[in-house]
Protein backbone atom coordinates (compact mmCIF):
# COMPACT_ATOMS: atom_id res chain seq x y z
CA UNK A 1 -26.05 1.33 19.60
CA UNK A 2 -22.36 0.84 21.62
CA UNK A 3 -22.94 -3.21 19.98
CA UNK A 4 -23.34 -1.84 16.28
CA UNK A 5 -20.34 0.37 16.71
CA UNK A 6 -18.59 -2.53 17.93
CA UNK A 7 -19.64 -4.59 15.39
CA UNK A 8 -18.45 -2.08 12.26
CA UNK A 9 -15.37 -1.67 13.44
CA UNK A 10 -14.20 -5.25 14.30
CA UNK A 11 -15.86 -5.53 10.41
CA UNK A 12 -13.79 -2.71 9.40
CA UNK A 13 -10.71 -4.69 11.37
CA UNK A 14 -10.72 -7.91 10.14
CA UNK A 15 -11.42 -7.22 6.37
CA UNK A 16 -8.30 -4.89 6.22
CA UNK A 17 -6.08 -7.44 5.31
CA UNK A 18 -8.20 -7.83 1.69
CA UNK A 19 -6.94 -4.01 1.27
CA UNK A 20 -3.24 -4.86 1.91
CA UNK A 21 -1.27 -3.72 -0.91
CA UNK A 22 0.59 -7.01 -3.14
CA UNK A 23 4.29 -5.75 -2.63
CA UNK A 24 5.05 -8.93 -5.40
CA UNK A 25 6.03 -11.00 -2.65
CA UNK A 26 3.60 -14.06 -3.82
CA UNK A 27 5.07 -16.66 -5.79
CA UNK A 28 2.96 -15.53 -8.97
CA UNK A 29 3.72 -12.03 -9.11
CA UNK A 30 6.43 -12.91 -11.67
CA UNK A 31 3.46 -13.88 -13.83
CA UNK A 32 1.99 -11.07 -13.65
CA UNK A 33 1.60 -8.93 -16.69
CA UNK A 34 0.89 -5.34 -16.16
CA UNK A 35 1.85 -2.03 -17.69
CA UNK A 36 4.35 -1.98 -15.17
CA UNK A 37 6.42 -5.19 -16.97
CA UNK A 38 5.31 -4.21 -20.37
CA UNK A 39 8.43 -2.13 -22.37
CA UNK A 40 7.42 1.36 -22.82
CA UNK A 41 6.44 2.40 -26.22
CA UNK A 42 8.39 4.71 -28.44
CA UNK A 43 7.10 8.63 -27.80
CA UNK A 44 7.02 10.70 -30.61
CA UNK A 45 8.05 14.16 -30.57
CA UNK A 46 4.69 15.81 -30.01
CA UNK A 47 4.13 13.78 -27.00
CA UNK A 48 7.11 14.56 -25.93
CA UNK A 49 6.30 18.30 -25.77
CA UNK A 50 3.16 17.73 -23.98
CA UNK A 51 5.22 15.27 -21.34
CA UNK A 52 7.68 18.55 -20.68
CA UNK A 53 4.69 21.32 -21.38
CA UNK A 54 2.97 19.63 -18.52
CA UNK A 55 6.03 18.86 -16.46
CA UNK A 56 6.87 22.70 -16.67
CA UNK A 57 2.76 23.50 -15.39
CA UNK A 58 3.19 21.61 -12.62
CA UNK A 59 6.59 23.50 -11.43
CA UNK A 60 5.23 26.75 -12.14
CA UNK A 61 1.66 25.66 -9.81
CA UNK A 62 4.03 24.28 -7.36
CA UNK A 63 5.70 27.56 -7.46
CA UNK A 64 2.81 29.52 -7.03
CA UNK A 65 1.49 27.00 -4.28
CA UNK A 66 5.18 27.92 -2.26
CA UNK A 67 4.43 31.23 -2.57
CA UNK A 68 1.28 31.46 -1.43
CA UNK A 69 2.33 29.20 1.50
CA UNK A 70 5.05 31.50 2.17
CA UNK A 71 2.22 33.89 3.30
CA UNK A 72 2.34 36.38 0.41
CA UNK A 73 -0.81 38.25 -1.34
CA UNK A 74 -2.83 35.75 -3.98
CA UNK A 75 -2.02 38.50 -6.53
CA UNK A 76 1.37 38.51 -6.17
CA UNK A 77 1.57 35.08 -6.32
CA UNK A 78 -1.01 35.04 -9.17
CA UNK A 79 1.48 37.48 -11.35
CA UNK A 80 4.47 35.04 -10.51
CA UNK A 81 2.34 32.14 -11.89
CA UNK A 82 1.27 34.01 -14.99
CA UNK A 83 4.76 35.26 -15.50
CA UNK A 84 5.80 31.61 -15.46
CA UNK A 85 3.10 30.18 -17.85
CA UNK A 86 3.57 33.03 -20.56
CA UNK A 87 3.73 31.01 -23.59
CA UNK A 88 3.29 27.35 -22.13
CA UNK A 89 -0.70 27.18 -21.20
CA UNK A 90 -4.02 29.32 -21.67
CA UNK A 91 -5.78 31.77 -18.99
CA UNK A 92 -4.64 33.92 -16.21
CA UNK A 93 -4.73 30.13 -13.69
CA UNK A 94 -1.93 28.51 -16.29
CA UNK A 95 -4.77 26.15 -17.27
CA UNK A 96 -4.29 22.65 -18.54
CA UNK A 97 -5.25 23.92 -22.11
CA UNK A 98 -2.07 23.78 -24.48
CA UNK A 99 -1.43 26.78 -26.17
CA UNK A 100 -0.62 25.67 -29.91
């Protein structure tokens, strides 16, 4: 059993470097095309609003994720979140459903 332990993780050890990350060091990685190199599309307005709707989710859950961390009651916290999605998303968890 101590042998097939031993075995996995050398495995495990010497097939890490295939996970390494390409940093873009290699000679080809100018080559490359990716949506990275590609030039960003035009965004019309709608989009737009959904990029910022989102945006503003995400600060209000990460608002509401502080103060919960910060030790107060879930409905307290739950109010502040609600308070801060009034308008912007759908439900009483500021869910990902646009209000339109």
């Amino acid at each position: 059993m101590k042998s097939l332990i031993c075995t996995a993780a050398a495995a495990c050890l010497l097939a890490m470097p295939a996970w390494a990350h390409d940093h873009g060091h290699a000679p080809d990685a100018a080559n490359k095309t990716s949506a990275q190199t590609q030039p960003a599309r035009q965004l019309d307005a709608h989009t737009l609003q959904d990029i910022e709707r989102h945006r503003s989710m995400a600060r209000a859950h990460e608002q509401a994720a502080q103060c919960l961390a910060s030790g107060k009651l879930y409905d307290d916290c739950l109010k502040q979140l609600q308070a801060s999605c009034k308008g912007l998303a759908l439900g009483k968890n500021c869910g990902m459903r646009h209000s339109h």
